[in-house]
Structure formats: structure tokens, C-alpha cells
Protein backbone atom coordinates (compact mmCIF):
# COMPACT_ATOMS: atom_id res chain seq x y z
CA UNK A 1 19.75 9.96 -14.98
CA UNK A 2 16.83 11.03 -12.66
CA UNK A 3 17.92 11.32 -8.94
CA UNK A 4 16.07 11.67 -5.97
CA UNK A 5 18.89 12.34 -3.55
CA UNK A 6 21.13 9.64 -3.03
CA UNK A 7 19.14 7.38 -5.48
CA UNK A 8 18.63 7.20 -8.78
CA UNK A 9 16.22 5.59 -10.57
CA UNK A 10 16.96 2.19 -11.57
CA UNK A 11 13.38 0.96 -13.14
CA UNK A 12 9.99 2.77 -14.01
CA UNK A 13 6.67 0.48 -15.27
CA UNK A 14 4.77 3.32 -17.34
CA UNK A 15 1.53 0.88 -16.27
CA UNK A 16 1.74 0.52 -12.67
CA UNK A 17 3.83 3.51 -12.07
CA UNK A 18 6.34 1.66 -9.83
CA UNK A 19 9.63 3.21 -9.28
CA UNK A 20 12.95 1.00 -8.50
CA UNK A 21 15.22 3.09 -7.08
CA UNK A 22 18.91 2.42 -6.35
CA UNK A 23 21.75 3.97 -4.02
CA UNK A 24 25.35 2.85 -3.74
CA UNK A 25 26.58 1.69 -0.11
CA UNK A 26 29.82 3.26 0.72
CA UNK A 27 31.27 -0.87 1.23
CA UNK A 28 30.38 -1.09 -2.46
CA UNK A 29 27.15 -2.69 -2.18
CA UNK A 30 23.57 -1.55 -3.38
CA UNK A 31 20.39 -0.80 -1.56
CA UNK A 32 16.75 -0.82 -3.98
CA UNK A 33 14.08 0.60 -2.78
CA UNK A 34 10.71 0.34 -4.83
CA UNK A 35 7.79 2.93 -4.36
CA UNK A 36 4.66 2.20 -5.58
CA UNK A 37 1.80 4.37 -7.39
CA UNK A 38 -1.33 4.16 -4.49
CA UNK A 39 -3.30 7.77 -5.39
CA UNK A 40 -6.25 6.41 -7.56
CA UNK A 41 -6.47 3.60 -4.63
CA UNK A 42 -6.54 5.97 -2.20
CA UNK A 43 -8.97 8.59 -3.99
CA UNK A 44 -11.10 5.27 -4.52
CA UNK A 45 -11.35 4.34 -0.70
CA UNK A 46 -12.05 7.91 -0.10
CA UNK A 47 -15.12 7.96 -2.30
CA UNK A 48 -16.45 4.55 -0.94
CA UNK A 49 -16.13 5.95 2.61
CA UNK A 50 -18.21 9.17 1.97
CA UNK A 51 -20.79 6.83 -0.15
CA UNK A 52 -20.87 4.49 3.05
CA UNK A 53 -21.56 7.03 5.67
CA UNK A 54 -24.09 5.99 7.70
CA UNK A 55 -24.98 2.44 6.24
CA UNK A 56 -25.17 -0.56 8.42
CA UNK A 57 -22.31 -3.02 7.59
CA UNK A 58 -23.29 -6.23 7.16
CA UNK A 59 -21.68 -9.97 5.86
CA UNK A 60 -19.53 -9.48 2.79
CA UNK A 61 -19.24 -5.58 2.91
CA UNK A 62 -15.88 -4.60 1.67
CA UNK A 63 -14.05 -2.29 4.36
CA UNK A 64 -10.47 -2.18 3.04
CA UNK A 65 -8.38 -1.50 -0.36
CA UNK A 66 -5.02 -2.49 -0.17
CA UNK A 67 -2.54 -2.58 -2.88
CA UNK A 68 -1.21 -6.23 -3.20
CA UNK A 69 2.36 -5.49 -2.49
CA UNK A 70 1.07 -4.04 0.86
CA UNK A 71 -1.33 -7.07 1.28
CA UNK A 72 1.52 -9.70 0.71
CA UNK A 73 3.93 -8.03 2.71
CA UNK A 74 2.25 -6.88 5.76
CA UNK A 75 -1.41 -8.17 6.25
CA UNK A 76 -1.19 -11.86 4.21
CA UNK A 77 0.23 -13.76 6.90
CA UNK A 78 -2.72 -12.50 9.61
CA UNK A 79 -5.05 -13.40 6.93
CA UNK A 80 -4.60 -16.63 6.99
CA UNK A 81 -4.33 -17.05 10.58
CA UNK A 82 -7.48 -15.29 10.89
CA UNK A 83 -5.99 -12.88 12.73
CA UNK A 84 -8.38 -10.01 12.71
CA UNK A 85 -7.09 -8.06 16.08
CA UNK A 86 -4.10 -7.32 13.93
CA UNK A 87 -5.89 -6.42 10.66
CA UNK A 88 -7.95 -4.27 12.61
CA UNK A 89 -5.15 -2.44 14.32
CA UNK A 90 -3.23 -2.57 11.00
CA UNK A 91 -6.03 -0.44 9.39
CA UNK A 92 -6.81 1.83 12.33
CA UNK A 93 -3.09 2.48 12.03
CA UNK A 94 -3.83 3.24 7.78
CA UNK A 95 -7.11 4.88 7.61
CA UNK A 96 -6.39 5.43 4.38
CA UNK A 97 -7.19 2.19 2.59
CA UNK A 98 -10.19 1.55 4.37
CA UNK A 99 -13.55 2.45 2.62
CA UNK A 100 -15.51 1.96 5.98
């Protein structure tokens, strides 16, 4: 059993690296949490931003790398309202997956 305080881990995918974790409620019920592998993303958007230093952006140029679960969850539904304001604030608020 492999235990990271009050949770243990439930579920491990040896490809993606995501953990399930689960801790007991003390009403009997359980709480999952999942935590997700982002470091070669991350390393990734770091090396694109030091490659784009200095280079005019122009139409098509990728400026963010966002893991899917992230994109689903918290930047999917401004997408397709075409709500850039909060994109934009969304990644000035994670510099980290930008690679602009």
C-alpha cells in the first residue's frame, strides 16, 4: 500500500503516469483525487519559449501546451465561445504551459 498522507493510491497508468488516489471520509464515504504526470510538457514549453525569444508571432503560431485533462476541464468551454480575455488571463495566471 503506497500512502501519501491520508491517501493511498488507488490506480497508477505506467504510460501516462497518472496517479488515482483515494482517502476515506470520516461519514464513510470516499474522496479520489487524480494527479497527472505534466514535467516533459512543461520542460517542452520551456524549450519552445527560449527557441522563440525574440521572433515575431504571427497567424497559426502555437503559444500554449496544455495537457488535455487541463484543456477539457478549465479552458474548453472559453474555447468555444471564443473567449480569448479568459484564455489569456488563464495563461498569464500558468506561465508555465505557454511556449510564447
Amino acid at each position: 500500500m503506497i500512502r501519501d498522507g491520508d491517501w493511498v493510491l488507488h490506480d497508477y497508468d505506467f504510460h501516462t503516469k497518472r496517479q488515482v488516489w483515494r482517502r476515506s471520509n470520516p461519514d464513510g464515504s470516499d474522496t479520489y483525487r487524480t494527479d497527472y504526470h505534466v514535467d516533459e510538457i512543461l520542460s517542452e514549453n520551456h524549450a519552445d519559449r527560449m527557441d522563440n525569444q525574440g521572433k515575431r508571432m504571427g497567424e497559426w503560431a502555437k503559444i500554449a501546451s496544455v495537457p488535455l485533462t487541463l484543456h477539457y476541464s478549465q479552458l474548453a468551454a472559453a474555447q468555444n465561445q471564443k473567449d480569448s480575455q479568459y484564455i489569456d488571463k488563464w495563461l498569464a495566471e500558468n506561465p508555465a504551459f505557454k511556449t510564447r
